[in-house]
N, C-alpha and C. Protein backbone atom coordinates (compact mmCIF):
# COMPACT_ATOMS: atom_id res chain seq x y z
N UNK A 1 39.58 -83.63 170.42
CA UNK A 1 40.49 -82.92 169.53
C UNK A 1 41.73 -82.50 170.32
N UNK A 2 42.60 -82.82 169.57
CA UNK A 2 44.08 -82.23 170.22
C UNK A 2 44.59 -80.99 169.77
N UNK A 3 45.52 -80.16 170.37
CA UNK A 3 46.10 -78.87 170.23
C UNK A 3 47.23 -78.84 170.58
N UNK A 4 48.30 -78.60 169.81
CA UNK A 4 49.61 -78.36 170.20
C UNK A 4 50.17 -76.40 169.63
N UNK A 5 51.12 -76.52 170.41
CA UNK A 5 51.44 -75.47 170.65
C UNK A 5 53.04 -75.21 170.34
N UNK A 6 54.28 -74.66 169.13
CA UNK A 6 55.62 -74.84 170.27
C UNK A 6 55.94 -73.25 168.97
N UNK A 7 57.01 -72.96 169.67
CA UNK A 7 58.22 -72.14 169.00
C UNK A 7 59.35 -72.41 168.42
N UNK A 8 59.89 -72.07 167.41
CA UNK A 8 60.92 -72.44 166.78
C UNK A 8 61.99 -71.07 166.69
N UNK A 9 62.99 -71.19 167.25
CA UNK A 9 63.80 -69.98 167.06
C UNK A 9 64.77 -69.68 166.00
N UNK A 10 64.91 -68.87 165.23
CA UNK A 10 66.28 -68.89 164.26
C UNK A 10 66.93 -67.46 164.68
N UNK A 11 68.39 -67.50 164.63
CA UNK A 11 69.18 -66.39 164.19
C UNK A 11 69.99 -66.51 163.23
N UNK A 12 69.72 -65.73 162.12
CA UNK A 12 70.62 -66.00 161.08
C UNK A 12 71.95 -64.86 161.26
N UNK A 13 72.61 -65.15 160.42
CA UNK A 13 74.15 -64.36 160.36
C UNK A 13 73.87 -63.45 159.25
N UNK A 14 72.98 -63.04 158.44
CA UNK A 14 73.11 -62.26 157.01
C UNK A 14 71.30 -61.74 157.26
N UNK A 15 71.65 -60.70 156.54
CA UNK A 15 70.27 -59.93 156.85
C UNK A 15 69.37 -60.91 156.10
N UNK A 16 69.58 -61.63 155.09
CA UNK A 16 68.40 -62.38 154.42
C UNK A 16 68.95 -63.86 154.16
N UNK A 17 67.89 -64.49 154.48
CA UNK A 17 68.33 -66.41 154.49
C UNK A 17 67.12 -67.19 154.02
N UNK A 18 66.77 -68.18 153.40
CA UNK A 18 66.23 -69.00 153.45
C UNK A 18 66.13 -70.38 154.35
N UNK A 19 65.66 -70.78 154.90
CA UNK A 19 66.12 -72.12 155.61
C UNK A 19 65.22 -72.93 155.83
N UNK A 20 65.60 -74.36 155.15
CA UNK A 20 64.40 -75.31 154.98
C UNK A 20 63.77 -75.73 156.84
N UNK A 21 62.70 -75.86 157.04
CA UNK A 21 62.48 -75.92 158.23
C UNK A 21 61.79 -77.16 158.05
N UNK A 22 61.60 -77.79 157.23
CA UNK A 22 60.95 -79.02 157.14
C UNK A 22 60.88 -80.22 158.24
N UNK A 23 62.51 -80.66 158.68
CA UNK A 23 62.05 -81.36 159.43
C UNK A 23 62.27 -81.02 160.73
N UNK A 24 62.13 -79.59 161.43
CA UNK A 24 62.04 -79.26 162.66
C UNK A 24 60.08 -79.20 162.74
N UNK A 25 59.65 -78.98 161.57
CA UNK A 25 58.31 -78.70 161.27
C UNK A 25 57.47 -80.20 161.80
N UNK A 26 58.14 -81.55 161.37
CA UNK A 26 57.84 -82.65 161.27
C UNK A 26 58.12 -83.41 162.23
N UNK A 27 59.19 -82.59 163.39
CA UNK A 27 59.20 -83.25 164.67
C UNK A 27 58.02 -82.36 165.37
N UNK A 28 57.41 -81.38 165.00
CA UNK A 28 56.77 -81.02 166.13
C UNK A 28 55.30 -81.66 165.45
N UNK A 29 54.96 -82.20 164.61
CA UNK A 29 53.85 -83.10 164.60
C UNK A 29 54.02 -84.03 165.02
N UNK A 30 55.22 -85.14 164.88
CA UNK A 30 55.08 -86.24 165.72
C UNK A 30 55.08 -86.22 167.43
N UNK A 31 55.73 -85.11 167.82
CA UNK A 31 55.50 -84.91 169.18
C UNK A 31 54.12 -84.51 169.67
N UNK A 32 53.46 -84.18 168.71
CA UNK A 32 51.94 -83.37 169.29
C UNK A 32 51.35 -85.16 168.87
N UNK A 33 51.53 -86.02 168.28
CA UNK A 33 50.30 -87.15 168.30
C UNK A 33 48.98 -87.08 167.29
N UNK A 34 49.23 -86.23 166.40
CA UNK A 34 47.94 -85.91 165.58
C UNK A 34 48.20 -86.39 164.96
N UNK A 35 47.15 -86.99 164.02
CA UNK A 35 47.25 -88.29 162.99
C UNK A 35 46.32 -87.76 161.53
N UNK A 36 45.45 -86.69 162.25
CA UNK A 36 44.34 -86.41 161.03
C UNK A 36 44.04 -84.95 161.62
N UNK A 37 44.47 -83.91 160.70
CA UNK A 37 44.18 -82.59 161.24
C UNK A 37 44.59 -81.60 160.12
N UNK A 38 45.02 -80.26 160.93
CA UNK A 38 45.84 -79.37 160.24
C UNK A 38 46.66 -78.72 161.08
N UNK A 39 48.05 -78.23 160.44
CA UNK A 39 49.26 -77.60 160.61
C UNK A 39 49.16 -76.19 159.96
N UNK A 40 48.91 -75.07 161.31
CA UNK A 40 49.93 -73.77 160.81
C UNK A 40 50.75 -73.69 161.14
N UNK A 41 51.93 -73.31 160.74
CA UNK A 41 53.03 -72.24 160.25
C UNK A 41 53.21 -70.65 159.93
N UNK A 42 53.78 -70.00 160.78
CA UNK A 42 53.79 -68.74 161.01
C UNK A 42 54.76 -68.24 161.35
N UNK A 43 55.50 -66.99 160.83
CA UNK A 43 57.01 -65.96 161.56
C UNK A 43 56.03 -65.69 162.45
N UNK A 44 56.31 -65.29 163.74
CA UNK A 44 55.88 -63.69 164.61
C UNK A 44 56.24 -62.62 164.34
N UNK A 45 57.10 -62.68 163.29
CA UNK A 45 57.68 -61.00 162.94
C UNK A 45 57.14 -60.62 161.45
N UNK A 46 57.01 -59.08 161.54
CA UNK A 46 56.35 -58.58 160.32
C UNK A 46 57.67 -58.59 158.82
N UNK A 47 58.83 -59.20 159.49
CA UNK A 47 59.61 -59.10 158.16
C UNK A 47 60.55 -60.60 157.74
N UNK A 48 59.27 -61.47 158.38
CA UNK A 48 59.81 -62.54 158.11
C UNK A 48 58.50 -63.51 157.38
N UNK A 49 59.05 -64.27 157.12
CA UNK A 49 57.67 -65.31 156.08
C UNK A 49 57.90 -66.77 156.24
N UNK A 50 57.17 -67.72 156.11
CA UNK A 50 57.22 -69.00 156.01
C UNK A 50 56.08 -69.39 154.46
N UNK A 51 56.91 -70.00 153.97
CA UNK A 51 56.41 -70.34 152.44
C UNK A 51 56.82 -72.07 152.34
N UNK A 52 56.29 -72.57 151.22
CA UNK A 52 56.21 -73.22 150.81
C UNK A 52 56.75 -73.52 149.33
N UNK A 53 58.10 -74.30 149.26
CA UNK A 53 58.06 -74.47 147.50
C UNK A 53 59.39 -75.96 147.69
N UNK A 54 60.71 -75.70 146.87
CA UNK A 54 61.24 -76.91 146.29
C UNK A 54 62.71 -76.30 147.18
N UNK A 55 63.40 -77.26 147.06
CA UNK A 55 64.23 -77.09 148.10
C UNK A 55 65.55 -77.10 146.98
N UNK A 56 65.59 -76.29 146.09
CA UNK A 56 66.72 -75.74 145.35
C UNK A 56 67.58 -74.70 145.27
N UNK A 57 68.56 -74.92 145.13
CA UNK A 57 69.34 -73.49 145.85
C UNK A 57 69.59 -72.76 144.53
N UNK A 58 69.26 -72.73 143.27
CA UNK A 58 69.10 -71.99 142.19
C UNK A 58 67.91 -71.30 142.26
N UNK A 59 67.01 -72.25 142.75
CA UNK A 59 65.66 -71.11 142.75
C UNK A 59 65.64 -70.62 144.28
N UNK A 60 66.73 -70.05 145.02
CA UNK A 60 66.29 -69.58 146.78
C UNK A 60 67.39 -68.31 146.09
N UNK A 61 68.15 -68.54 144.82
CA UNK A 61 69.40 -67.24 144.55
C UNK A 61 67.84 -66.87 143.57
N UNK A 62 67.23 -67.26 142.60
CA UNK A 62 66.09 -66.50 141.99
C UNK A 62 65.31 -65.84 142.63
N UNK A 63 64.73 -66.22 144.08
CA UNK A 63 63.84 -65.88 144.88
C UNK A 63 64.24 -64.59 145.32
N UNK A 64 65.81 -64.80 145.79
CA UNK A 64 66.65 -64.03 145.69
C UNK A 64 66.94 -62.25 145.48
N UNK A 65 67.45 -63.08 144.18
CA UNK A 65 67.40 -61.70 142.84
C UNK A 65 65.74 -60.91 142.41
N UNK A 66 64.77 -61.63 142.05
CA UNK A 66 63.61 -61.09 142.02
C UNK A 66 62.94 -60.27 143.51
N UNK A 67 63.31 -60.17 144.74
CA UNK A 67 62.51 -59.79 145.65
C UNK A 67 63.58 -58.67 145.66
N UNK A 68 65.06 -58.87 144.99
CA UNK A 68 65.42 -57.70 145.76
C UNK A 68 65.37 -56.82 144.41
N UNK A 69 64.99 -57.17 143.35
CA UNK A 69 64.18 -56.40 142.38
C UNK A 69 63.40 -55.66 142.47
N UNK A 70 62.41 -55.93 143.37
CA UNK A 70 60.76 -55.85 143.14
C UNK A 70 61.13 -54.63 144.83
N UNK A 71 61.86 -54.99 145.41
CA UNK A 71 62.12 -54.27 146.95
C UNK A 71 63.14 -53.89 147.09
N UNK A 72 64.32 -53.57 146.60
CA UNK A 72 65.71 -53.31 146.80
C UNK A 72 66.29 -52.97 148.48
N UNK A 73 66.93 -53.11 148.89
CA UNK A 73 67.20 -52.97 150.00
C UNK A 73 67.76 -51.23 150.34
N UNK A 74 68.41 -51.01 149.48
CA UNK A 74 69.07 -49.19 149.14
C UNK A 74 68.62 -49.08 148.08
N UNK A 75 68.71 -47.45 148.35
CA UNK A 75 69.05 -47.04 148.98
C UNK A 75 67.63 -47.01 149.98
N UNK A 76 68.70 -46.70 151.06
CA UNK A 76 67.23 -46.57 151.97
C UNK A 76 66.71 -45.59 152.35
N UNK A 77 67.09 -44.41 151.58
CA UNK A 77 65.70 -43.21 151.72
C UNK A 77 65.10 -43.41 150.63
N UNK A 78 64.96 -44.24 150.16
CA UNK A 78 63.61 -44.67 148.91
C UNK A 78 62.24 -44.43 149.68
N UNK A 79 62.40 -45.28 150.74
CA UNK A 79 60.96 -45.70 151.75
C UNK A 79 60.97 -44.39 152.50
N UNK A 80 59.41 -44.71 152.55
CA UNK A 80 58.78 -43.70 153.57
C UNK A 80 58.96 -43.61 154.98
N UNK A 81 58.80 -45.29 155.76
CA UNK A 81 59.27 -46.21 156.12
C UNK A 81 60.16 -46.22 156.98
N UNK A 82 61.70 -45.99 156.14
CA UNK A 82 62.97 -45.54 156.50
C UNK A 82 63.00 -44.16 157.77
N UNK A 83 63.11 -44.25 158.73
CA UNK A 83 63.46 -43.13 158.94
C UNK A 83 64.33 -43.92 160.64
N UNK A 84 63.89 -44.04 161.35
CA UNK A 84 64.06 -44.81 162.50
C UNK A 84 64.61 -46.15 162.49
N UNK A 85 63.93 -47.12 161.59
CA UNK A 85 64.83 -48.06 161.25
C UNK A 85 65.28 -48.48 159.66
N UNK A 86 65.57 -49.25 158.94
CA UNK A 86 66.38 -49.18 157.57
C UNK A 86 65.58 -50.45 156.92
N UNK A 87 64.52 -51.08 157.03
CA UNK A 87 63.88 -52.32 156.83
C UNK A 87 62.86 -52.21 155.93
N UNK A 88 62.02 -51.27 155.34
CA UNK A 88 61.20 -51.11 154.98
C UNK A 88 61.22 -52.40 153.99
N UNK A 89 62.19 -52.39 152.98
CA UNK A 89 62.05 -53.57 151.95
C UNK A 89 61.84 -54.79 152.56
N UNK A 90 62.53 -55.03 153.71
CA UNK A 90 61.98 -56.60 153.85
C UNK A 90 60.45 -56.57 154.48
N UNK A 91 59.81 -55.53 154.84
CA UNK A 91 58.08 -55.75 155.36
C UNK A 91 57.58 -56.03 154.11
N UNK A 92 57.86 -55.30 152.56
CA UNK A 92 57.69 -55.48 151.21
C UNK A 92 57.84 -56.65 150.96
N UNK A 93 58.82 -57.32 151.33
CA UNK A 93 59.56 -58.82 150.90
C UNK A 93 58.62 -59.47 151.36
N UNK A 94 58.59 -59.30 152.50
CA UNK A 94 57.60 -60.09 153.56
C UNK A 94 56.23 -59.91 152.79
N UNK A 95 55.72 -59.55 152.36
CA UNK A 95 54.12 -59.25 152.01
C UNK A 95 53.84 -60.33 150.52
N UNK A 96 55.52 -59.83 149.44
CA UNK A 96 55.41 -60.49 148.24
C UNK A 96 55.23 -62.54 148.86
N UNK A 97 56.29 -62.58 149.52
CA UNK A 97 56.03 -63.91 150.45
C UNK A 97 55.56 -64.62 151.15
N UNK A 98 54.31 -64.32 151.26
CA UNK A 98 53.47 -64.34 152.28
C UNK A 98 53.66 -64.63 153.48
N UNK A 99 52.73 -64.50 154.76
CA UNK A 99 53.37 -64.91 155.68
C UNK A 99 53.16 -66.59 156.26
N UNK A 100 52.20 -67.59 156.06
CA UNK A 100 52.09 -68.40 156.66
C UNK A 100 51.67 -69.96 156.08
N UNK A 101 51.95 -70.76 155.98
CA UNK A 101 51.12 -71.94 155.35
C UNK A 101 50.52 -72.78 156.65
N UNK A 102 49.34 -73.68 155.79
CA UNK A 102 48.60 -74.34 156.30
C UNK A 102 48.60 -75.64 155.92
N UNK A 103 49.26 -76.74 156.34
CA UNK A 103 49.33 -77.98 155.42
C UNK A 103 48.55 -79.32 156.35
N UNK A 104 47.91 -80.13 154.91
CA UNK A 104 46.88 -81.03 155.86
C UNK A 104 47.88 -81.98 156.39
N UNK A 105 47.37 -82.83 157.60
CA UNK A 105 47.72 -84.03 158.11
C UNK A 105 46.85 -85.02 157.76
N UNK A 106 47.68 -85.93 157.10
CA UNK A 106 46.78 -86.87 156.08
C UNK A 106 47.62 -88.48 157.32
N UNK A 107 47.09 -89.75 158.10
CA UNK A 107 47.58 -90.90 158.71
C UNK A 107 48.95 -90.55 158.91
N UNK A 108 49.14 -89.11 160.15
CA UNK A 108 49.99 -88.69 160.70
C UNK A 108 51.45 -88.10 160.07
N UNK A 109 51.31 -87.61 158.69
CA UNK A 109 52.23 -87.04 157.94
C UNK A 109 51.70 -86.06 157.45
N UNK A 110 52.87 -84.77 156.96
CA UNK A 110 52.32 -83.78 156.12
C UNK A 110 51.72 -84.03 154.67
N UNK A 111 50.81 -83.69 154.18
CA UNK A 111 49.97 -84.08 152.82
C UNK A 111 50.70 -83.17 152.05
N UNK A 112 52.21 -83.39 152.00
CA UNK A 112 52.74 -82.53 150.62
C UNK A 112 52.32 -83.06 149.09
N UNK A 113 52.81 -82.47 148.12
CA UNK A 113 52.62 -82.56 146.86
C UNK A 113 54.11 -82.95 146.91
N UNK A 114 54.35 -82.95 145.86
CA UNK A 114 55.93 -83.51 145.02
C UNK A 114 56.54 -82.19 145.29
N UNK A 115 58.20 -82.82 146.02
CA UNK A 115 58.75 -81.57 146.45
C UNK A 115 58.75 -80.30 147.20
N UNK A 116 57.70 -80.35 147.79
CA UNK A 116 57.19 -79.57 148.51
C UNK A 116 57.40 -79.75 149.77
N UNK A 117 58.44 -78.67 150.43
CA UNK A 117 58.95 -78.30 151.39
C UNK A 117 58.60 -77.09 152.13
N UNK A 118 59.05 -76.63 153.70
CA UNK A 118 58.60 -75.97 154.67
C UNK A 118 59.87 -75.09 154.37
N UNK A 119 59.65 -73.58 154.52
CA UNK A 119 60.90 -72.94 154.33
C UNK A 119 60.58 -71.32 155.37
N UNK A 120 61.51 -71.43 155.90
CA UNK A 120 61.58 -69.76 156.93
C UNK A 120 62.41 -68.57 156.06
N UNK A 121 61.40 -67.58 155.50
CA UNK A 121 62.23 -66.58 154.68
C UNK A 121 62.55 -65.07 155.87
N UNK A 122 64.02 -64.93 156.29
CA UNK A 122 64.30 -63.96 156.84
C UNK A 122 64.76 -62.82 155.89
N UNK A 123 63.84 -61.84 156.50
CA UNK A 123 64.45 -60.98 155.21
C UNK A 123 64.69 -59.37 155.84
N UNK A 124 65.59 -59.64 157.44
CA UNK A 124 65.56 -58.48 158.32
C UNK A 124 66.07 -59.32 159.60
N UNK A 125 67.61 -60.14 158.77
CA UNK A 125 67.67 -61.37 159.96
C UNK A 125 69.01 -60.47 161.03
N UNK A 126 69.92 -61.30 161.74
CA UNK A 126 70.98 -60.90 162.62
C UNK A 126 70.51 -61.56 164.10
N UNK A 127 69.41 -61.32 164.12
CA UNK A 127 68.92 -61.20 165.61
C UNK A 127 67.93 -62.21 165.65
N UNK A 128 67.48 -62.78 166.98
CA UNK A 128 66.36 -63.78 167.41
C UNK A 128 65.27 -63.25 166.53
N UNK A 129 64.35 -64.67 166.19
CA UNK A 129 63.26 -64.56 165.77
C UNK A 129 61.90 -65.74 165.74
N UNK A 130 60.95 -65.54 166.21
CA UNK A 130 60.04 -67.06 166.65
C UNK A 130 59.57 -67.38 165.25
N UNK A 131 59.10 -68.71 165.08
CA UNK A 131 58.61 -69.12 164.26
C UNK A 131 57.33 -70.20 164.88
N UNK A 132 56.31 -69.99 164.78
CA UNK A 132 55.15 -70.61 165.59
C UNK A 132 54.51 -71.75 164.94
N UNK A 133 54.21 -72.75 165.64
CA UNK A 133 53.84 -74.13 164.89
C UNK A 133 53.11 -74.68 165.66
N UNK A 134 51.23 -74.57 165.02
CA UNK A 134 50.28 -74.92 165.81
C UNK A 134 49.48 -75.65 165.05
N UNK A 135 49.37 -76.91 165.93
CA UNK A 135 48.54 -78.05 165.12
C UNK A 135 47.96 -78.89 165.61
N UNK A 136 46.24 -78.71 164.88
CA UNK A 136 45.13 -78.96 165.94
C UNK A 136 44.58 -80.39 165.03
N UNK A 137 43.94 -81.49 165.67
CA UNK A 137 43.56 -82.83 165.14
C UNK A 137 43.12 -83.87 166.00
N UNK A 138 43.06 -84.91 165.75
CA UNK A 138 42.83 -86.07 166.31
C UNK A 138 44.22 -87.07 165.79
């Protein structure tokens, strides 16, 4: 059985981004050599997410508008949270988004469905952040 290991870094410019990571995701399987296995996907940070969906930029402004619905960013003595740093909504964001997918390796490709893309949700961006991609197989 094989094991690979790597990091993926992003800094975004805007506190919140979407960004398809698909095929940085898809070079690090062909570099690891696995042909039949599985792929995680993971932020290291508690206010960031890696999801899974369609690579439309009407539904990343919906994704959008609904999280900052459901979490608003201000004011920020809403949160309890708030006091030291101003983030609380995106750990919220982060939770509605989950944090990680798991996708099979089916004769050395990802086993997507239709449309189905790799996506890094920053939602507490400006600054460095890892994104971890470990994938174990034959």
């Amino acid at each position: 059985m094989k094991s690979y290991r790597k990091e993926l870094w992003f800094t975004t410019k805007t506190r919140r981004a979407f960004i398809n990571i698909t095929a940085q995701v898809e070079e690090c399987l062909r570099e690891s050599g696995v042909k039949e296995g599985l792929l995680l996907c993971n932020p290291m940070h508690i206010t960031a997410s890696v999801f899974i969906n369609d690579n439309e930029s009407g539904l990343h402004r919906d994704f959008e508008r609904f999280l900052e619905r459901l979490a608003p960013e201000k004011p920020y003595d809403q949160y309890d949270h708030n006091g030291f740093e101003d983030n609380a909504d995106a750990h919220l964001k982060r939770t509605i988004m989950g944090r990680e997918v798991v996708v099979a390796i089916t004769d050395g490709k990802l086993d997507f469905g239709t449309w189905e893309q790799i996506f890094y949700g920053e939602f507490d961006g400006k600054r460095a952040k890892r994104v971890l991609v470990k994938i174990i197989g034959e």
